[in-house]
Protein backbone atom coordinates (compact mmCIF):
# COMPACT_ATOMS: atom_id res chain seq x y z
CA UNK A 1 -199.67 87.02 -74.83
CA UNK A 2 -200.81 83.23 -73.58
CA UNK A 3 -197.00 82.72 -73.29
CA UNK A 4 -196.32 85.80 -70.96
CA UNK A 5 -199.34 84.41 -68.99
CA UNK A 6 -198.11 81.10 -68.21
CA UNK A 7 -194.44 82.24 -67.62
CA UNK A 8 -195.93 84.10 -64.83
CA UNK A 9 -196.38 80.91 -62.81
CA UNK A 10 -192.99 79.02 -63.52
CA UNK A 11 -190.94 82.03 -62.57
CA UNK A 12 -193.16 82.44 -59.45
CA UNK A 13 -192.15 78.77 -59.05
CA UNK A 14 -188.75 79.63 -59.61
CA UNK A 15 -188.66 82.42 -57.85
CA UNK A 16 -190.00 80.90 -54.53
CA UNK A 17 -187.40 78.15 -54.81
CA UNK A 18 -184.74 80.55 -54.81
CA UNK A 19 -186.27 82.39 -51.50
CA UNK A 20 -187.54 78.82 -49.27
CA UNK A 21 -185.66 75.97 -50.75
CA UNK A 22 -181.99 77.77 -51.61
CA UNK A 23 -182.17 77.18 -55.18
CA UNK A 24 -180.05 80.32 -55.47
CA UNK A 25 -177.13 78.83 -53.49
CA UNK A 26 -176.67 75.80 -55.95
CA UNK A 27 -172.64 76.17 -56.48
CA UNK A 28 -172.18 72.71 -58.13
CA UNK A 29 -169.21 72.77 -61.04
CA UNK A 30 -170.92 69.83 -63.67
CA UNK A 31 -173.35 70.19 -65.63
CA UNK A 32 -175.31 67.05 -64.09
CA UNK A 33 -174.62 67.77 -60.91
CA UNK A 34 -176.33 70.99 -61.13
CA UNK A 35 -179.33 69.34 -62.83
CA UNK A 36 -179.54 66.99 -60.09
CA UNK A 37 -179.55 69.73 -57.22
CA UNK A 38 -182.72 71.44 -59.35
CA UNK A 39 -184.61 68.43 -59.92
CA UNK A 40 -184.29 67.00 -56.21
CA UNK A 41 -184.71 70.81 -54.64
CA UNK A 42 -188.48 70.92 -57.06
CA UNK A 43 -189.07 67.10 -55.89
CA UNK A 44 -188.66 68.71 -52.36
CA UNK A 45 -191.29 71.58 -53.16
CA UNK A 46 -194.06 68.88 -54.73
CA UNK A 47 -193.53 66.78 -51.40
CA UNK A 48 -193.98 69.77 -49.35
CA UNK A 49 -197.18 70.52 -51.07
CA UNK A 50 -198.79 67.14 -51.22
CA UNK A 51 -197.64 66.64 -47.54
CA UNK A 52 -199.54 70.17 -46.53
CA UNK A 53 -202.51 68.78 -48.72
CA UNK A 54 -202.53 65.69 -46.60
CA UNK A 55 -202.21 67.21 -43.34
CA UNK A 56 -205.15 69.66 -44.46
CA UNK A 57 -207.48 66.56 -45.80
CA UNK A 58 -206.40 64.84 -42.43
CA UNK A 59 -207.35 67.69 -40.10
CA UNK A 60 -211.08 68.13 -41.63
CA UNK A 61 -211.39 64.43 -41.30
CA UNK A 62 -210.63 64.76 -37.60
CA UNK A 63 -212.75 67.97 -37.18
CA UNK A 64 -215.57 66.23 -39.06
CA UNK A 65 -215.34 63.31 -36.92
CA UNK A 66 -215.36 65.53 -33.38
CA UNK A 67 -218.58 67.31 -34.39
CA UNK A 68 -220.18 64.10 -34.92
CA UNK A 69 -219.03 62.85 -31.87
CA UNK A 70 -220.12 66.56 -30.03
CA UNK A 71 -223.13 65.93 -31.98
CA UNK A 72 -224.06 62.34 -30.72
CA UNK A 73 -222.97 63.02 -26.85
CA UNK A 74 -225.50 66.17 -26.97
CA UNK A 75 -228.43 63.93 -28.08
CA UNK A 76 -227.68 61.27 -25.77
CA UNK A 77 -227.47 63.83 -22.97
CA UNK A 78 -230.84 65.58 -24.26
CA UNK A 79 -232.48 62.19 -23.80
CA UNK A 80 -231.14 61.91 -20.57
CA UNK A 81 -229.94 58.37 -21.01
CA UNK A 82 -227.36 57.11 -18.46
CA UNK A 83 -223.86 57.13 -20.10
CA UNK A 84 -223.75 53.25 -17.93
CA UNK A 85 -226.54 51.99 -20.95
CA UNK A 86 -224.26 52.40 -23.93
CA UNK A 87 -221.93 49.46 -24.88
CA UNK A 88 -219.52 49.45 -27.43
CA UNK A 89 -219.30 46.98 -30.28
């Protein structure tokens, strides 16, 4: 039963390389050749998921840093200080 459980996530794995990354069109003749085309096509599929993670980690970074920043100009402008005072460092 375990076994039928965690074949259920390599074929989906398998199966979405065959639909997004042409894993189903792999016509090579050798043996190695073919081996190669599998390996880089699932090397392809890792990047594409650590690059998504990246861009995601990057984006709430940015987002985190604008509130701040939204966050900051709203005090100043509650305190009514001139925008000429502040100096950057």
């Amino acid at each position: 039963r375990q076994d039928e459980i965690d074949r259920i996530a390599i074929e989906g794995k398998f199966g979405q390389g065959k639909r997004r990354f042409g894993l189903s069109r792999i016509m090579a003749k050798l043996a190695g050749t073919s081996e190669t085309m599998i390996m880089l096509t699932f090397m392809v599929m890792n990047l594409e998921k650590m690059l998504t993670r990246a861009l995601y980690f990057c984006l709430h970074i940015y987002f985190r840093l604008l509130n701040l920043l939204m966050k900051t100009v709203s005090q100043l402008i509650g305190q009514k200080m001139p925008l000429m005072s502040l100096r950057v460092t």
